[in-house]
C-alpha atoms as a PDB file:
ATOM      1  CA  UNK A   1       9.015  -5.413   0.197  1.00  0.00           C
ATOM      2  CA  UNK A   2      11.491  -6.702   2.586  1.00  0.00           C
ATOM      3  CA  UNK A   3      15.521  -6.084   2.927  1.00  0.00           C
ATOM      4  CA  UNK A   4      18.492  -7.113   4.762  1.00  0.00           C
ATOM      5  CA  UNK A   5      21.217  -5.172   3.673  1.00  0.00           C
ATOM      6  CA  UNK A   6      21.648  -1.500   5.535  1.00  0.00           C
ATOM      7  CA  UNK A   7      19.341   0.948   5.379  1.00  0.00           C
ATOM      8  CA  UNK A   8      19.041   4.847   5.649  1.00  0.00           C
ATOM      9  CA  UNK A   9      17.123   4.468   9.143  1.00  0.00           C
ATOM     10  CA  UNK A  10      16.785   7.184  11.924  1.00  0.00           C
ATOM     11  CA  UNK A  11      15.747   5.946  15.196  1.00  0.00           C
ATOM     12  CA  UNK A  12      14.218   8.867  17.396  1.00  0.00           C
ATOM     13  CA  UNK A  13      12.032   9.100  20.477  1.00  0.00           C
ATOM     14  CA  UNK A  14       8.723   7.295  19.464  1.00  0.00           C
ATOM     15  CA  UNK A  15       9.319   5.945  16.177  1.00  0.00           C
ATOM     16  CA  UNK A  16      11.778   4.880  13.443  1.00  0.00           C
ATOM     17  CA  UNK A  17      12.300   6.592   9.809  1.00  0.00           C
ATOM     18  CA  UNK A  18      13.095   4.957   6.831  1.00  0.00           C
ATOM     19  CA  UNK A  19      13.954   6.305   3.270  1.00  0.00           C
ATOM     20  CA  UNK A  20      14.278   4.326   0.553  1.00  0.00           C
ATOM     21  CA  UNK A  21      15.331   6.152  -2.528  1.00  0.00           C
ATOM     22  CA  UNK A  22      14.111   5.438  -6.204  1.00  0.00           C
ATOM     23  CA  UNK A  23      14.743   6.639  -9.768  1.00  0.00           C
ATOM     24  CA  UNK A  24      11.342   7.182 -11.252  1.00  0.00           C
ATOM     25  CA  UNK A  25      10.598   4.991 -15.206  1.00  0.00           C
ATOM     26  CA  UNK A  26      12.546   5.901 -18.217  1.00  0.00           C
ATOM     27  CA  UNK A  27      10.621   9.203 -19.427  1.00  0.00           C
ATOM     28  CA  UNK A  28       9.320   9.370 -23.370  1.00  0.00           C
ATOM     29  CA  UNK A  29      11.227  11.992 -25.027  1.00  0.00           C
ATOM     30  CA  UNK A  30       8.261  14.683 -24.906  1.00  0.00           C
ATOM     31  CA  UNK A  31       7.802  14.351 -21.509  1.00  0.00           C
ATOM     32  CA  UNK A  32      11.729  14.731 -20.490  1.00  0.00           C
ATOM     33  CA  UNK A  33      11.560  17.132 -22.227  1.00  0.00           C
ATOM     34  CA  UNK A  34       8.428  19.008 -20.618  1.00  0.00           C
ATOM     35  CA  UNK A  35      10.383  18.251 -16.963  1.00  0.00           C
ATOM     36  CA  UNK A  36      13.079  20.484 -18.420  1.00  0.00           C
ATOM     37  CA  UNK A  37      11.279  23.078 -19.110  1.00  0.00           C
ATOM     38  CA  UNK A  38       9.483  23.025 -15.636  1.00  0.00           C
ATOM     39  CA  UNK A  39      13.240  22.744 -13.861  1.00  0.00           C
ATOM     40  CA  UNK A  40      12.148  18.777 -12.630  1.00  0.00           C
ATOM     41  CA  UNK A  41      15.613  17.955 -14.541  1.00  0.00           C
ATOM     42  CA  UNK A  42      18.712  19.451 -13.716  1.00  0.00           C
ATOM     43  CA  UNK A  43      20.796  20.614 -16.825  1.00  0.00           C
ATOM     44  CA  UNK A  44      23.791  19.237 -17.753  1.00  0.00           C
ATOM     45  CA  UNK A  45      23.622  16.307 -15.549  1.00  0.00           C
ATOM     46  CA  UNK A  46      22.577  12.854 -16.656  1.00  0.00           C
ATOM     47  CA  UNK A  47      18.824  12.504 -16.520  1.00  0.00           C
ATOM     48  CA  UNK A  48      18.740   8.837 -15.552  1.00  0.00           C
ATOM     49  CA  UNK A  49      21.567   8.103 -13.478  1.00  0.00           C
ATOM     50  CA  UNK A  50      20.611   8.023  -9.327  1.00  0.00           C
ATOM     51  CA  UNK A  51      17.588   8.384  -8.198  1.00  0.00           C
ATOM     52  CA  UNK A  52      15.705  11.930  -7.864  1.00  0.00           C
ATOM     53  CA  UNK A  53      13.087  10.780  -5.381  1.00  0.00           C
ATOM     54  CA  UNK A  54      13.332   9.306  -2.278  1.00  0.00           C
ATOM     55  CA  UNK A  55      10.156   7.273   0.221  1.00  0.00           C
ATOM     56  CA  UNK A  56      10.304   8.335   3.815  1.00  0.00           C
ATOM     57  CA  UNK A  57       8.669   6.496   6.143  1.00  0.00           C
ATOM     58  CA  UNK A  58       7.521   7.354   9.403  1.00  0.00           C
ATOM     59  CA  UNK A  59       6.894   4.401  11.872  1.00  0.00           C
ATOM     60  CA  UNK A  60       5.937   4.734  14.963  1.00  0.00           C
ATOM     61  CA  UNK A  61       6.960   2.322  18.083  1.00  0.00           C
ATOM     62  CA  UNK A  62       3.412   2.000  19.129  1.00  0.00           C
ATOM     63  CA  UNK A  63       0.666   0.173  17.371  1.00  0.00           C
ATOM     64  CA  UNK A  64      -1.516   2.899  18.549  1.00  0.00           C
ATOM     65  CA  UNK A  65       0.673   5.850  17.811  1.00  0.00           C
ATOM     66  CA  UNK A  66       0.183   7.491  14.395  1.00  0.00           C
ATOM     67  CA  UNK A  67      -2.338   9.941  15.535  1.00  0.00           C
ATOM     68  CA  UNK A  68       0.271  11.254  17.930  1.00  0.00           C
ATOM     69  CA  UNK A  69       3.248  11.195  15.314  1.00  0.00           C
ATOM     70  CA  UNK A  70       1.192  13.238  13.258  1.00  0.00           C
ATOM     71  CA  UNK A  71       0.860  15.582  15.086  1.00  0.00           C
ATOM     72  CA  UNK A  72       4.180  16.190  15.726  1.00  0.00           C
ATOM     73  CA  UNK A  73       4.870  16.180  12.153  1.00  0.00           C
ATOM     74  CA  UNK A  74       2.445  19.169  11.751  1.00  0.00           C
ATOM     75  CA  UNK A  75       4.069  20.967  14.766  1.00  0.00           C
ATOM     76  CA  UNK A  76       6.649  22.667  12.771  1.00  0.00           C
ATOM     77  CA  UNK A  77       7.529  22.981   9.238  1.00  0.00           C
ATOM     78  CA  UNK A  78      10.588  21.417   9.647  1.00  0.00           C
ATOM     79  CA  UNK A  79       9.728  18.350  11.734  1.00  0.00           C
ATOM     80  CA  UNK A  80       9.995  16.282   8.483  1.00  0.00           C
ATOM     81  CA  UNK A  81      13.690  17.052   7.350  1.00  0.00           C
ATOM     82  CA  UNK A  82      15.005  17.405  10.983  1.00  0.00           C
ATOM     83  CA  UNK A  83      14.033  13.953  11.420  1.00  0.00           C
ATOM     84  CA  UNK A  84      15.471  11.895   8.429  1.00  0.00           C
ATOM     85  CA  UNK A  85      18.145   9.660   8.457  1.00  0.00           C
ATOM     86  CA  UNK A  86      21.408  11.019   7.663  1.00  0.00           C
ATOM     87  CA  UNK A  87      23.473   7.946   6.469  1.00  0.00           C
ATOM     88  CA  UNK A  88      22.632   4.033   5.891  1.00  0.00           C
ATOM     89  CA  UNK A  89      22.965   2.398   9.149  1.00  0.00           C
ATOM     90  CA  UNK A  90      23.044  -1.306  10.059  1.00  0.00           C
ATOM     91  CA  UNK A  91      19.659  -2.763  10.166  1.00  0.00           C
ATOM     92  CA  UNK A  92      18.222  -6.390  10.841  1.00  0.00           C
ATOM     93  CA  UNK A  93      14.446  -7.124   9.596  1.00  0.00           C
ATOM     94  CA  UNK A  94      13.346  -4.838   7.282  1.00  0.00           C
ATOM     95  CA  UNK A  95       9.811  -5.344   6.410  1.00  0.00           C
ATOM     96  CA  UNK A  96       7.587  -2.624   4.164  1.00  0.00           C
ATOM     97  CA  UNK A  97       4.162  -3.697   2.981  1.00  0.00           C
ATOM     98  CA  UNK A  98       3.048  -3.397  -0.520  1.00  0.00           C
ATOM     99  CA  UNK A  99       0.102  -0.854  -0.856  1.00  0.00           C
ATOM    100  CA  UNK A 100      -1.756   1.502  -3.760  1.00  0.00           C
ATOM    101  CA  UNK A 101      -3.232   4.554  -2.648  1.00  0.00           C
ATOM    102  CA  UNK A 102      -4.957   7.399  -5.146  1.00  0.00           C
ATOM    103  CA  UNK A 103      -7.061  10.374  -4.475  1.00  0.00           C
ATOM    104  CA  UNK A 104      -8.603  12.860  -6.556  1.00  0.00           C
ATOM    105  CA  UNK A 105     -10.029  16.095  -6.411  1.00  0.00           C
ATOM    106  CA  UNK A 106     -11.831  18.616  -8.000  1.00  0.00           C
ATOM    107  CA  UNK A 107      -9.474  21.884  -7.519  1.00  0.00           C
ATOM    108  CA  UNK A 108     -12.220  24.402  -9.903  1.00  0.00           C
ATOM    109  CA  UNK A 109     -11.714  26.771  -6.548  1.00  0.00           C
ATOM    110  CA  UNK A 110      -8.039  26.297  -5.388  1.00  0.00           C
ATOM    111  CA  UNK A 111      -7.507  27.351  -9.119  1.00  0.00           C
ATOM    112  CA  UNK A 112      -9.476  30.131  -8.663  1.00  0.00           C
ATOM    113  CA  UNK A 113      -8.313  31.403  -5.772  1.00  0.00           C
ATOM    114  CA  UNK A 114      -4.940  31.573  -7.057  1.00  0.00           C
ATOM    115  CA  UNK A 115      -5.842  33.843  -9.793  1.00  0.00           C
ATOM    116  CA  UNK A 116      -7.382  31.395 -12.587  1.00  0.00           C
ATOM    117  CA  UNK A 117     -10.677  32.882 -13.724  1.00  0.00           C
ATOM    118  CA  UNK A 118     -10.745  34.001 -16.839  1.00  0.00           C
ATOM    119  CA  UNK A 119     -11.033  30.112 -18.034  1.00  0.00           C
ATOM    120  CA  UNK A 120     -14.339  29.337 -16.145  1.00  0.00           C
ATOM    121  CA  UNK A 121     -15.969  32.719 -17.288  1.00  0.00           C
ATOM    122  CA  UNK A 122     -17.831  32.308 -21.005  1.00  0.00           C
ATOM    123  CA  UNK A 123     -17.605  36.050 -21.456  1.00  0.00           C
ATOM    124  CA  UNK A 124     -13.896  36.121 -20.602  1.00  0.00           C
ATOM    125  CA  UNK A 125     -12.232  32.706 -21.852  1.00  0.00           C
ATOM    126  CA  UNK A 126     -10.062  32.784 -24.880  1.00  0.00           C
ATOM    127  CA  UNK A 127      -9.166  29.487 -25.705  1.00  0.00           C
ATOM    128  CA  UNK A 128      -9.467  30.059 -29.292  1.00  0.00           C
ATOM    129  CA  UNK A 129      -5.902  28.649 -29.981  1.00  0.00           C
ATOM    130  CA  UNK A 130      -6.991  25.238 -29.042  1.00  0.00           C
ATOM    131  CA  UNK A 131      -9.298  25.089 -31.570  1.00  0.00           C
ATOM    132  CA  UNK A 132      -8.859  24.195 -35.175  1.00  0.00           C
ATOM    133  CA  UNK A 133      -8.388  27.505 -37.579  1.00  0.00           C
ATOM    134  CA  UNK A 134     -11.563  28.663 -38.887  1.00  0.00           C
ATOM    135  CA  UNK A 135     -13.602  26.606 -36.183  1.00  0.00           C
ATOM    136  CA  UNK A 136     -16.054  29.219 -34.392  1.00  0.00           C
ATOM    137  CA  UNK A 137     -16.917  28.283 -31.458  1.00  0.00           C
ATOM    138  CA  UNK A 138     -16.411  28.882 -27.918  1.00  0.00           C
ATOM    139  CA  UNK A 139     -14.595  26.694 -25.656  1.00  0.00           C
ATOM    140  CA  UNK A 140     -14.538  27.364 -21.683  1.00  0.00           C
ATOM    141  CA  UNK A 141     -13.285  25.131 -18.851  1.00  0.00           C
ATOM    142  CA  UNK A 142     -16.684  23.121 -16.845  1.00  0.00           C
ATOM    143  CA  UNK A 143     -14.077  21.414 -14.453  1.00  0.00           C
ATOM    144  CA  UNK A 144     -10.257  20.879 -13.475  1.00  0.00           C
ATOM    145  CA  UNK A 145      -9.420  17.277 -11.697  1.00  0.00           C
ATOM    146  CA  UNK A 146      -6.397  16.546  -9.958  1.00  0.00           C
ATOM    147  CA  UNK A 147      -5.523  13.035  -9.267  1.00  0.00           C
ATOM    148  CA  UNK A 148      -2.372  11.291  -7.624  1.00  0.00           C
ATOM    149  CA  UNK A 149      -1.499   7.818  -7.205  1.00  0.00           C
ATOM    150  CA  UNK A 150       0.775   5.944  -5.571  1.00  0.00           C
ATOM    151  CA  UNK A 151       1.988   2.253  -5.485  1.00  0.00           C
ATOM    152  CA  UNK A 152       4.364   0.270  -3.043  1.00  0.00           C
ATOM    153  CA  UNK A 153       5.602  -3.107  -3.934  1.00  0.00           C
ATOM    154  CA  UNK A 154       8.383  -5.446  -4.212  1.00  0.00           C
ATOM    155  CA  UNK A 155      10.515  -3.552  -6.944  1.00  0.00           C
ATOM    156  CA  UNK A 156      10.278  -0.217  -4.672  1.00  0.00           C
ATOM    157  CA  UNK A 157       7.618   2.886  -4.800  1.00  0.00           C
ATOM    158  CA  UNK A 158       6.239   3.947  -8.163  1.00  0.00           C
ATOM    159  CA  UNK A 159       4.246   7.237  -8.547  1.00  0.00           C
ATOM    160  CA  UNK A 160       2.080   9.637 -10.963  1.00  0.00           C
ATOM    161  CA  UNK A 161       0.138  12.801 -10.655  1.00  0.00           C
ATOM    162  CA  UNK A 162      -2.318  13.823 -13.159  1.00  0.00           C
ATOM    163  CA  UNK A 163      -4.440  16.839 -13.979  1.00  0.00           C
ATOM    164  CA  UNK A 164      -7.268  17.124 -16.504  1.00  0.00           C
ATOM    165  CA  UNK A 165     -10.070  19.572 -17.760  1.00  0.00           C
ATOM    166  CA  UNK A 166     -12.471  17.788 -18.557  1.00  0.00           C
ATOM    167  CA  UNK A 167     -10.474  18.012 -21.984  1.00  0.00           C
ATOM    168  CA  UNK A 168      -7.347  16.113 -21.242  1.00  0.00           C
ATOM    169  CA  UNK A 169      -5.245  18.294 -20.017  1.00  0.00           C
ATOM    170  CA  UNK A 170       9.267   7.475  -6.076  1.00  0.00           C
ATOM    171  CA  UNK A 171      32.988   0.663  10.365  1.00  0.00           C
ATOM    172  CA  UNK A 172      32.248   0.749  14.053  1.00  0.00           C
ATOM    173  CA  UNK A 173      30.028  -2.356  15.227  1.00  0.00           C
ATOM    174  CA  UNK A 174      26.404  -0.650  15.353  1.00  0.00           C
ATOM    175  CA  UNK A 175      23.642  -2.339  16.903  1.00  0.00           C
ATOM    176  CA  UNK A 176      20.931  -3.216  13.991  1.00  0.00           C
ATOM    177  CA  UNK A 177      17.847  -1.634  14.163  1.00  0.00           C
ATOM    178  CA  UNK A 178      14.649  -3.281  12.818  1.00  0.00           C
ATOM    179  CA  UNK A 179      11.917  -1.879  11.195  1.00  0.00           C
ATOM    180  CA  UNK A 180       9.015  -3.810  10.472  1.00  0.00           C
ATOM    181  CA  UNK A 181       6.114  -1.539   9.232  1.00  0.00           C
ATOM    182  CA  UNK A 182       3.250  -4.313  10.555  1.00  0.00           C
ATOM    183  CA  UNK A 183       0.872  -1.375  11.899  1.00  0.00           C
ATOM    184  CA  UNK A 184      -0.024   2.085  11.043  1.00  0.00           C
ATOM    185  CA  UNK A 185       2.453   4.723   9.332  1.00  0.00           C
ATOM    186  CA  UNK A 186       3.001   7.641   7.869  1.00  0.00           C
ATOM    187  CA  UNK A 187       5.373   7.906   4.825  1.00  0.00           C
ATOM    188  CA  UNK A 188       5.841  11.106   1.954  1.00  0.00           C
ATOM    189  CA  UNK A 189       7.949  11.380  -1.437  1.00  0.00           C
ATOM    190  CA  UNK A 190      10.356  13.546  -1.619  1.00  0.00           C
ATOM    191  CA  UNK A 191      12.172  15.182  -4.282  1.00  0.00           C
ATOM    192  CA  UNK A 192      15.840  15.771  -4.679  1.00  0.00           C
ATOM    193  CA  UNK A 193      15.095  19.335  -3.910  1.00  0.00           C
ATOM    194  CA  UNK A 194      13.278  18.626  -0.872  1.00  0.00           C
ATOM    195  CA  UNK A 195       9.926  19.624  -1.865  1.00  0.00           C
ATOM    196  CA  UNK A 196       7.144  16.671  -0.885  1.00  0.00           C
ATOM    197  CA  UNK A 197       5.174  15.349  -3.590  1.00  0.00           C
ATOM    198  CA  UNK A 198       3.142  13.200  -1.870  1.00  0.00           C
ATOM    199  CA  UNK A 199       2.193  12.565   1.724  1.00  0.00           C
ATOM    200  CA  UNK A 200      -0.494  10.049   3.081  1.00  0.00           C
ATOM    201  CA  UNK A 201      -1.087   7.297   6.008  1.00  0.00           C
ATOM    202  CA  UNK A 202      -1.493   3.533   6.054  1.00  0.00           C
ATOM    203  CA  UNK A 203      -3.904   2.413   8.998  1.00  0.00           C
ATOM    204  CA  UNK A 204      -4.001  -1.406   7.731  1.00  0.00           C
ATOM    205  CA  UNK A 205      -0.457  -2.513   6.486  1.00  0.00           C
ATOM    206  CA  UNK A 206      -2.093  -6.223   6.792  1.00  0.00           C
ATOM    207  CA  UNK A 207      -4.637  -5.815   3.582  1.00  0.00           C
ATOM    208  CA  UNK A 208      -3.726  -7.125   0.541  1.00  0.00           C
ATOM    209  CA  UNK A 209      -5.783  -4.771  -1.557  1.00  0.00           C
END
C-alpha cells in the first residue's frame, strides 16, 4: 500500500506513527444487528458512514529497534494513545507493506477463569435449549477456539475475529515526513472507542507471503 497525499503521522523520539483509518465491509442484516445489541454500533447514527476503526502503526527509526519500542509501549498503559497522531500532516513517501497475520487459541481456561464452568462440567451443563424438543441427550462443551485474522493490502486493512465450540459458535509550509515501513513494526486496530482489537508485530515487511 503506498500514498502521497497527507497522512495522520506523529513523529516522536525513535520512531514515526501512522494511522490509517477504515470502515470495516457492509454487515448482513443479522449481524448489524447482533453489533447493536453488543453496543459495536452507536444508535441513531448512520451505521456505514466514516470509518469506526482505525490501523496504527508504530515504526521505528532503527532497523534494529522494535524490541526497544516495545517495550516502551508496555511501559505504561497509556503509551499507545499519548503517542498517536493528532491531525493529518504533510508527508512525502508513504510506503506500508501488504501482510496476513492469524492466530488462534484454545481459551477452555481463560473462560474458566472468568467464571465459565458450568459448560465444561457433564453433571452441571444445561444446554438443553440447543437441542431439538423431545431430543434427550446431553450436550457439554469439549473445547472453545478463538481465532483472529488480519490482512493488509492495497485497498487498506481488513479484519475478523472468530470464536467456536467445537459446535460453531480495520496552511503553514510543514516539512514532509516519510514513512516507509521497509523493516520491523509494530501496528494495533483500534476502535472508535479506543479499545484495541488487535495488536501484533511484523519482523519481515520484505515477504510476500
Amino acid at each position: 500500500m503506498r500514498h502521497r497525499e497527507d497522512q495522520a503521522v506523529a513523529v516522536h523520539k525513535g520512531f514515526k506513527v501512522l494511522k490509517l483509518a477504515y470502515q470495516p465491509h457492509w454487515l448482513p442484516h443479522w449481524q448489524d444487528k447482533y453489533m447493536r445489541g453488543m453496543g459495536q454500533v452507536r444508535q441513531g447514527s448512520d451505521d456505514h458512514k466514516g470509518p469506526r476503526f482505525s490501523t496504527c502503526v508504530f515504526l521505528p527509526d532503527a532497523r534494529d529497534g522494535l524490541p526497544e519500542l516495545v517495550d516502551q509501549m508496555a511501559s505504561r498503559p497509556n503509551f499507545l494513545w499519548d503517542h498517536l497522531p493528532k491531525s493529518r500532516s504533510k508527508t512525502g513517501d508513504v510506503r506500508l507493506p501488504k501482510f496476513k497475520l492469524s492466530f488462534s487459541s484454545r481459551i477452555n481456561s481463560t473462560l474458566e477463569d472468568m467464571g465459565v464452568q458450568a459448560a465444561f462440567n457433564p453433571g452441571k451443563a444445561n444446554l438443553k435449549d440447543m437441542l431439538l424438543e423431545g431430543d434427550d441427550l446431553q450436550l457439554v462443551v469439549e473445547h472453545v477456539f478463538h481465532k483472529a485474522v488480519i490482512e493488509v493490502d492495497e485497498e487498506g486493512t481488513e479484519a475478523a475475529a472468530s470464536t467456536a465450540c467445537q459446535m460453531i459458535l480495520m496552511c503553514a509550509t510543514r516539512t514532509r515526513t516519510d514513512f516507509v515501513a521497509d523493516h520491523p513494526f509494530a501496528f494495533f486496530v483500534e476502535e472508535l472507542s479506543g479499545t484495541v482489537v488487535f495488536m501484533g508485530y511484523v519482523l519481515d515487511p520484505t515477504r510476500s507471503e
